[in-house]
C-alpha atoms as a PDB file:
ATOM      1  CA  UNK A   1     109.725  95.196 203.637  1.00  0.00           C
ATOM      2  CA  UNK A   2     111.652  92.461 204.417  1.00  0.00           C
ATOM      3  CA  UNK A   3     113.224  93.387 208.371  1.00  0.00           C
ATOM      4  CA  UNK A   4     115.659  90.855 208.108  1.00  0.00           C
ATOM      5  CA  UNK A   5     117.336  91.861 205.457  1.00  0.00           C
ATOM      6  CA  UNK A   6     117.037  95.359 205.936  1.00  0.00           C
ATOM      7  CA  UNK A   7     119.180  94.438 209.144  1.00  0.00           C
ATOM      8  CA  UNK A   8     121.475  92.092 207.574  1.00  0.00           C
ATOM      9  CA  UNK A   9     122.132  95.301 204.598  1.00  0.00           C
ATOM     10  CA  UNK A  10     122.998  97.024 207.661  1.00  0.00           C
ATOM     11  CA  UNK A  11     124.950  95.322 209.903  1.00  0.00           C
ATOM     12  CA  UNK A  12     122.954  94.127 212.269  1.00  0.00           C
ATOM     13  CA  UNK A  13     123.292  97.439 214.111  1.00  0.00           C
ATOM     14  CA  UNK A  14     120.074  98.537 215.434  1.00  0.00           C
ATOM     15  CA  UNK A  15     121.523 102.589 215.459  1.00  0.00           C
ATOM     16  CA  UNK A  16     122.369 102.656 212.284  1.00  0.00           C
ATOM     17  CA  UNK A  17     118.714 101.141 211.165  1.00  0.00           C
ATOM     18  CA  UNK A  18     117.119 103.502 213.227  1.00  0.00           C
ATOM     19  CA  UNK A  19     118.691 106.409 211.810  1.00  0.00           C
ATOM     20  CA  UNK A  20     118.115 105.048 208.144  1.00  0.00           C
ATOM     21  CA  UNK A  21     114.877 104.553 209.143  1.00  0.00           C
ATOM     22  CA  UNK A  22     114.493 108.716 210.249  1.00  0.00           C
ATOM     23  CA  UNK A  23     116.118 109.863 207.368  1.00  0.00           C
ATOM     24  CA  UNK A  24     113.845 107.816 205.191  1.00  0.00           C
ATOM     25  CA  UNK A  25     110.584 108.914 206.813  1.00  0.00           C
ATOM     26  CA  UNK A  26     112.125 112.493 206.783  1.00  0.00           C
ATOM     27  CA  UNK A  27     112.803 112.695 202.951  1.00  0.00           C
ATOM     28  CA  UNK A  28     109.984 110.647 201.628  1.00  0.00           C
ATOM     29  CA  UNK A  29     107.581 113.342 201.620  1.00  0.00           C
ATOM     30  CA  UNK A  30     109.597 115.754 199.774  1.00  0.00           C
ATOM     31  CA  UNK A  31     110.618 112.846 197.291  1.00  0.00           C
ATOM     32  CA  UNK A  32     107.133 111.954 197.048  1.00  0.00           C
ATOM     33  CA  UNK A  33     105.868 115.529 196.477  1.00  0.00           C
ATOM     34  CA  UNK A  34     108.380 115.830 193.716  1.00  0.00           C
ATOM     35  CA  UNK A  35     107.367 112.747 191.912  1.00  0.00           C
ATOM     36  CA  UNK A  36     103.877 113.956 191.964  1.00  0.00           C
ATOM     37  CA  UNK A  37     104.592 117.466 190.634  1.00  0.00           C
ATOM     38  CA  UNK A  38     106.929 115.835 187.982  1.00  0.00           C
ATOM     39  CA  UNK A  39     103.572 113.628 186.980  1.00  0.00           C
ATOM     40  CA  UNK A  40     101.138 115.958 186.763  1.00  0.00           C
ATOM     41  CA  UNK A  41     103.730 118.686 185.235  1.00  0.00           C
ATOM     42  CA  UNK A  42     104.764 115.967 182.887  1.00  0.00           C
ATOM     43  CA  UNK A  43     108.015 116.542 183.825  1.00  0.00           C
ATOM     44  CA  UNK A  44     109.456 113.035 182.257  1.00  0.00           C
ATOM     45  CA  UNK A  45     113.201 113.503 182.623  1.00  0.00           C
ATOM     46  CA  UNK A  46     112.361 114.887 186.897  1.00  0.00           C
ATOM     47  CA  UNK A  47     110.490 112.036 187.153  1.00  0.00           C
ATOM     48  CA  UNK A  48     112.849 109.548 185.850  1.00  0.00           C
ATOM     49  CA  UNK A  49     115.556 111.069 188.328  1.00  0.00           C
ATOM     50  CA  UNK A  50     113.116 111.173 191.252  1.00  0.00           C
ATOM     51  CA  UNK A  51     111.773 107.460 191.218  1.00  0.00           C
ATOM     52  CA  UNK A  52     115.283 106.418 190.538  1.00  0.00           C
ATOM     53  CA  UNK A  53     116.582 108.171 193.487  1.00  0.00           C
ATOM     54  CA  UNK A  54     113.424 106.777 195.632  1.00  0.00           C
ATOM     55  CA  UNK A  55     114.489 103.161 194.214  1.00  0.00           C
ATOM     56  CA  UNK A  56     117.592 103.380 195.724  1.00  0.00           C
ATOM     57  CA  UNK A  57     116.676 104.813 198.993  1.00  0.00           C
ATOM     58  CA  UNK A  58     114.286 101.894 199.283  1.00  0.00           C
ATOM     59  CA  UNK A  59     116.621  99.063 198.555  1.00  0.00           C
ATOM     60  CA  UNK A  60     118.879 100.047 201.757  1.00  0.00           C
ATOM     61  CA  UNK A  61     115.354  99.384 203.770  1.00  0.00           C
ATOM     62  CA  UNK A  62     114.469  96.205 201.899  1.00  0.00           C
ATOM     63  CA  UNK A  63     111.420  97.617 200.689  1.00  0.00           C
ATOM     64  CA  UNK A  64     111.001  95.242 197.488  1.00  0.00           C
ATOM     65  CA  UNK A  65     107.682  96.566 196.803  1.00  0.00           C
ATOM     66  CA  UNK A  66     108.719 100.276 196.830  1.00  0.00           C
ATOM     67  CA  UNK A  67     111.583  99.382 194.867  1.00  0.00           C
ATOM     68  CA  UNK A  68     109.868  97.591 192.067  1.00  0.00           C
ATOM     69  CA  UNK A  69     107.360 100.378 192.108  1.00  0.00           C
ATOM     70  CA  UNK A  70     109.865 103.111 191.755  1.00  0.00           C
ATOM     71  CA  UNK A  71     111.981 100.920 188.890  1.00  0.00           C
ATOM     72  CA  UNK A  72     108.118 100.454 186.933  1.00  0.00           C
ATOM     73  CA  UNK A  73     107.580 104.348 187.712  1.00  0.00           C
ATOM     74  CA  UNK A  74     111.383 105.305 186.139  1.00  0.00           C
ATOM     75  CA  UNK A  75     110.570 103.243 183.470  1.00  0.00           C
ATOM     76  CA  UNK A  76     107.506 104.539 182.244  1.00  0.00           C
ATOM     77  CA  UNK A  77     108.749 107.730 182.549  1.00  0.00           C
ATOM     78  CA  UNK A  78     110.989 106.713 179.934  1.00  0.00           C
ATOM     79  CA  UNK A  79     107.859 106.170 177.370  1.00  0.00           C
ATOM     80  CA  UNK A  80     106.113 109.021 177.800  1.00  0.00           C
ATOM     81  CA  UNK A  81     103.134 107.740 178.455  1.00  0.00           C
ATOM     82  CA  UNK A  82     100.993 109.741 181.052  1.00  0.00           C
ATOM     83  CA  UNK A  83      98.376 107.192 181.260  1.00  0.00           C
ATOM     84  CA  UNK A  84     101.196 104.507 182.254  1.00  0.00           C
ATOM     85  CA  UNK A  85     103.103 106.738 184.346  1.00  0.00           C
ATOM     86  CA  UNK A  86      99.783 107.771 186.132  1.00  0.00           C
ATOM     87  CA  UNK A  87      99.061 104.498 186.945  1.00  0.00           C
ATOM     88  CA  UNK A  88     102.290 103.615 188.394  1.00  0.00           C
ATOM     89  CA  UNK A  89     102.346 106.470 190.615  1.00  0.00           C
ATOM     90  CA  UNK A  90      99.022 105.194 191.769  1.00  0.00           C
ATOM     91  CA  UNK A  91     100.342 102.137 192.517  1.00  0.00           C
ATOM     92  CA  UNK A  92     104.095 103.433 194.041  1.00  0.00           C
ATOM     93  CA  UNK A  93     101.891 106.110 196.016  1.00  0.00           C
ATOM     94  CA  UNK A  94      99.888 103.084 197.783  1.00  0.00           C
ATOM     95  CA  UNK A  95     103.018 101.228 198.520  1.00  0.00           C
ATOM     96  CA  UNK A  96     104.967 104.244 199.903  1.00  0.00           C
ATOM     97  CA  UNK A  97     101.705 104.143 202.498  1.00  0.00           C
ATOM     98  CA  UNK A  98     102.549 100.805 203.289  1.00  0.00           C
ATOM     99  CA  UNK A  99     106.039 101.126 203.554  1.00  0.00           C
ATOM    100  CA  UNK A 100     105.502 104.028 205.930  1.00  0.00           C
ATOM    101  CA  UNK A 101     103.053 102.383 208.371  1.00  0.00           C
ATOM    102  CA  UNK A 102     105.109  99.449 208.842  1.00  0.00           C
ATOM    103  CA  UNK A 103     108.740 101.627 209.555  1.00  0.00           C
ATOM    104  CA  UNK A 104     106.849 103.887 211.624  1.00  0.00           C
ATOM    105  CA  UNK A 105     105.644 100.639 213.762  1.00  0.00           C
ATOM    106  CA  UNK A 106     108.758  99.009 213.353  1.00  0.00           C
ATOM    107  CA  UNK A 107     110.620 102.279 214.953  1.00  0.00           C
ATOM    108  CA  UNK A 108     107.857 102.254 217.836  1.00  0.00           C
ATOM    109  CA  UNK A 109     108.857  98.575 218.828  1.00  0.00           C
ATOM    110  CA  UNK A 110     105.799  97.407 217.715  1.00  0.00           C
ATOM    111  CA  UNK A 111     107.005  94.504 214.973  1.00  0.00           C
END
């Protein structure tokens, strides 16, 4: 995650980060959970519309990883290939960790 962007994206205005911040932590499991169930389900099309949807929500944070996990996720849900898509949700799943950690410090003051 790259903080200064993130705060450029948003205006500089340390509010309006914060609450983008919440909402992300508070919809990320639920997003995540859905991407999972659309995986092992096999659930292509869900899973297309899910890791899109997580893409986007991760671009407003600057979360480049995320983002290029989600787009590799949404695309391999595109070939229908479980061993493909299972790997990419391995590695989106690990990144989404990541991400978490550091917005959860970042909203404690700590970075």
């Amino acid at each position: 995650m790259n903080v200064e962007e993130m705060r450029h994206r948003l205006g500089g205005d340390d509010e309006l980060i914060a609450d983008v911040i919440r909402l992300f932590l508070e919809d990320y499991p639920e997003r995540r959970g859905a991407i999972e169930a659309a995986v092992q389900s096999r659930d292509f099309e869900s899973l297309r519309r899910e890791a899109h949807s997580l893409k986007g929500s991760s671009s407003h944070l600057a979360a480049h990883r995320v983002v290029e996990a989600a787009g590799a996720l949404e695309h391999a849900a595109q070939t229908g290939d479980l061993a493909v898509v299972e790997s990419h949700f391995a590695r989106l799943a690990a990144e989404l960790e990541s991400l978490v950690i550091a917005l959860r410090e970042l909203l404690s003051g700590r970075s």
